[in-house]
Protein backbone atom coordinates (compact mmCIF):
# COMPACT_ATOMS: atom_id res chain seq x y z
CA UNK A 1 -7.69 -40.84 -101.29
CA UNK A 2 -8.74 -42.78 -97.75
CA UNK A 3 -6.04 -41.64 -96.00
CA UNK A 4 -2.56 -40.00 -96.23
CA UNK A 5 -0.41 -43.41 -97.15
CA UNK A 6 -2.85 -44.20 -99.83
CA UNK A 7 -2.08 -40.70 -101.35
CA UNK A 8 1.95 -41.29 -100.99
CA UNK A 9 1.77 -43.99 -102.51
CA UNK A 10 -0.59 -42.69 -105.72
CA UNK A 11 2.01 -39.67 -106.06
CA UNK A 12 5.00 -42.43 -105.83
CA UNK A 13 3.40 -43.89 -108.44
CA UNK A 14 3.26 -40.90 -110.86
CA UNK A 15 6.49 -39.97 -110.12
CA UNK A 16 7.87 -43.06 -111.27
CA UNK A 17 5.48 -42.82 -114.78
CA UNK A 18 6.74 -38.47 -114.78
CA UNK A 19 9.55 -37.19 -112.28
CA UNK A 20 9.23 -34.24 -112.95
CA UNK A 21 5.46 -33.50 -111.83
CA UNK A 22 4.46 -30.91 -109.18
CA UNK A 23 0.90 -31.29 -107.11
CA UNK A 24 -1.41 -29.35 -105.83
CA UNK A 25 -3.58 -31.35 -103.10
CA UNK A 26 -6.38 -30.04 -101.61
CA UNK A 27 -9.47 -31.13 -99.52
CA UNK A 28 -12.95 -31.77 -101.48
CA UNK A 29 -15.05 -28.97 -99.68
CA UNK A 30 -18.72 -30.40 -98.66
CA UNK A 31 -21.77 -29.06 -100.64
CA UNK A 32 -23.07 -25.62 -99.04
CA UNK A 33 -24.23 -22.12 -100.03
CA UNK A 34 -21.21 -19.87 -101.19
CA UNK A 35 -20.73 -16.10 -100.26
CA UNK A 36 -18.07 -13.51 -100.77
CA UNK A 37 -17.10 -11.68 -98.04
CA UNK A 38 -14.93 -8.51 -97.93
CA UNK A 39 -13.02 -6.26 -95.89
CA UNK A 40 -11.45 -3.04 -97.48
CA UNK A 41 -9.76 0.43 -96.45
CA UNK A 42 -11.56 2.69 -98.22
CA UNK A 43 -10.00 6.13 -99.09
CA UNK A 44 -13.09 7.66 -97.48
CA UNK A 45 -14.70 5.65 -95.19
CA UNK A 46 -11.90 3.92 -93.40
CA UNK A 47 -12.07 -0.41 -92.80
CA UNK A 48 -15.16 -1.14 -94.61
CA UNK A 49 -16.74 -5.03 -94.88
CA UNK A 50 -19.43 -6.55 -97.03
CA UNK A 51 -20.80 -9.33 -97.51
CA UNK A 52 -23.36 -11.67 -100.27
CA UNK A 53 -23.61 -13.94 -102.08
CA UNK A 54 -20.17 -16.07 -103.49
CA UNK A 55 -19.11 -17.14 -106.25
CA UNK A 56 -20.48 -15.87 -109.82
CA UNK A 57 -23.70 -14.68 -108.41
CA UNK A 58 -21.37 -12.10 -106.32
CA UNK A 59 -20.55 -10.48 -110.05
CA UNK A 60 -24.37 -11.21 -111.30
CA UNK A 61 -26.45 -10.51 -108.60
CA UNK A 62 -24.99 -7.48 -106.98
CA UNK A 63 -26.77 -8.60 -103.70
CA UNK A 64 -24.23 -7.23 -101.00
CA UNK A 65 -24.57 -5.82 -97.81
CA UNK A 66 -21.98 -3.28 -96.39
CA UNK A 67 -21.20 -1.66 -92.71
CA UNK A 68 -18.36 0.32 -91.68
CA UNK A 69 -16.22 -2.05 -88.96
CA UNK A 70 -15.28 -3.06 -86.99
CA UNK A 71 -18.66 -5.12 -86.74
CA UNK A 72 -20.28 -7.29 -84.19
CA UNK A 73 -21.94 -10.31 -84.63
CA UNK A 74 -25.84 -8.69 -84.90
CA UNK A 75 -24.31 -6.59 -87.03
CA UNK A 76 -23.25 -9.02 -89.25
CA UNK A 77 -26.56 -10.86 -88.61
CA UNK A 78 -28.37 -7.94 -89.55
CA UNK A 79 -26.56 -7.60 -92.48
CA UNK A 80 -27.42 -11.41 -93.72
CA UNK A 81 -31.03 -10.86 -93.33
CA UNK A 82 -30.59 -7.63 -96.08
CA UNK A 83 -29.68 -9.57 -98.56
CA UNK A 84 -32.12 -10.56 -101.43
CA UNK A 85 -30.28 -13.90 -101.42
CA UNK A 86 -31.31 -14.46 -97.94
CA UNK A 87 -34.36 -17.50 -98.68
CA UNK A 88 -31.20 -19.23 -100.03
CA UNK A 89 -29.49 -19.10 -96.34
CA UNK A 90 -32.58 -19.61 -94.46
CA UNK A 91 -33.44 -22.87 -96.24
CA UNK A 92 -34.82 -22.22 -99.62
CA UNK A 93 -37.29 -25.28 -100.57
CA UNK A 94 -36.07 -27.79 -98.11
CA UNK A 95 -32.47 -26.77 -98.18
CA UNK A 96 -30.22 -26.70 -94.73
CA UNK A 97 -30.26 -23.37 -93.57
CA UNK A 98 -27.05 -21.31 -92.48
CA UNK A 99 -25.63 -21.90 -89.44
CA UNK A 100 -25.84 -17.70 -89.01
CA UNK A 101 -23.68 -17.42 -86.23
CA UNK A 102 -21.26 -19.12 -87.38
CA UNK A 103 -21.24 -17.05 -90.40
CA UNK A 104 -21.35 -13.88 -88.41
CA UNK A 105 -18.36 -15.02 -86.25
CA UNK A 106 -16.30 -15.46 -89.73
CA UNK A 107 -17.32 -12.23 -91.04
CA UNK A 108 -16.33 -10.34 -87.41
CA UNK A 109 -13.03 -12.23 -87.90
CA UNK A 110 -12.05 -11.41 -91.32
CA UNK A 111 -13.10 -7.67 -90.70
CA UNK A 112 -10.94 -7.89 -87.61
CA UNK A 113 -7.62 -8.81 -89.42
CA UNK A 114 -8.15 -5.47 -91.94
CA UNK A 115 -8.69 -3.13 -88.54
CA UNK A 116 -6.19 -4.56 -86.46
CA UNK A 117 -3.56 -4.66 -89.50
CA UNK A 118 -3.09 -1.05 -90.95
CA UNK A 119 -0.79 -2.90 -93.22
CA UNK A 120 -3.46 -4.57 -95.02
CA UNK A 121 -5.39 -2.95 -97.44
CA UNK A 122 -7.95 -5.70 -98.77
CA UNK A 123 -8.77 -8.95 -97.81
CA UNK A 124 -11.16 -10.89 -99.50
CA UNK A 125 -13.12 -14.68 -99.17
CA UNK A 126 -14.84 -15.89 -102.11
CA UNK A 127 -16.17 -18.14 -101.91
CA UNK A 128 -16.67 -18.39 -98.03
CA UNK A 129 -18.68 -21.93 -98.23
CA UNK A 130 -21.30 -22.52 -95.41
CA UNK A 131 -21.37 -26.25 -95.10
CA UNK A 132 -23.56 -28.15 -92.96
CA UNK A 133 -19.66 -28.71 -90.14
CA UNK A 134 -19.80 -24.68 -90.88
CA UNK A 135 -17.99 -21.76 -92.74
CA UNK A 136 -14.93 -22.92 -95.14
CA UNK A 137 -12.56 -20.51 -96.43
CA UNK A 138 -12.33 -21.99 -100.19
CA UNK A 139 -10.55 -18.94 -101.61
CA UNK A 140 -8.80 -16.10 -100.34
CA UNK A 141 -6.69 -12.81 -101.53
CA UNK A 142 -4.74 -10.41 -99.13
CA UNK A 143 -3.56 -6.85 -100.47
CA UNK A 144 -0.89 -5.70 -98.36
CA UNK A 145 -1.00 -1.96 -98.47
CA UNK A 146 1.49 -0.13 -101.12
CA UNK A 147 2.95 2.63 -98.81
């Protein structure tokens, strides 16, 4: 849809053919690279993050990076530049590279919300797409703690 009136009236529209639909609208996310980024409260280790790449290579690949956090943005940096996936984010054959700081910055940020908020347990981005206007949070899950 161009614009929001164009999508009213498309939805009037199926209502009148089925009232009793329900929608789910969402933006089209640009093209990018996808990663999965994680922050967790580990029994042992306290607020843990991590960080590779998204989507189904996060389950094939098992190309992650981890650091206890909170974590800074060279940390997070660093952390990028471990991963075997990394050609892929540095421009791979001609392809846009990561906007790393702006990756970093999202990473710091979702690590943030698990140390500042005891009553989270997990939070987890995947995909975290980085398109060429920057990071977009496609899909998320929170895990409120069970005390």
């Amino acid at each position: 849809m161009a614009d929001p009136p164009s999508l009213e009236r498309a939805l009037d529209a199926i209502d009148r053919a089925s009232p009793t639909q329900r929608y789910l609208v969402e933006e089209v996310v640009a093209d990018g690279v996808d990663l999965i980024v994680g922050a967790v409260r580990d029994p042992a280790f306290g607020p843990t993050v991590l960080i590779g790449l998204g989507g189904v290579a996060a389950e094939v690949l098992d190309d992650v990076a981890t650091r206890p956090a909170p974590v800074g943005v060279q940390d997070v940096a660093a952390m990028v530049r471990e991963l075997r996936g990394w050609p892929l984010l540095a421009g791979f054959r001609g392809g846009r590279p990561v906007d790393v700081d702006a990756l970093a910055r999202a990473v710091v940020t979702i690590a943030d919300v698990l140390v500042a908020h005891p009553e989270v347990d997990e939070l987890e981005v995947n995909p975290l797409r980085m398109t060429p206007a920057g990071p977009v949070v496609v899909d998320a899950l929170l895990v409120a703690a069970a005390r």
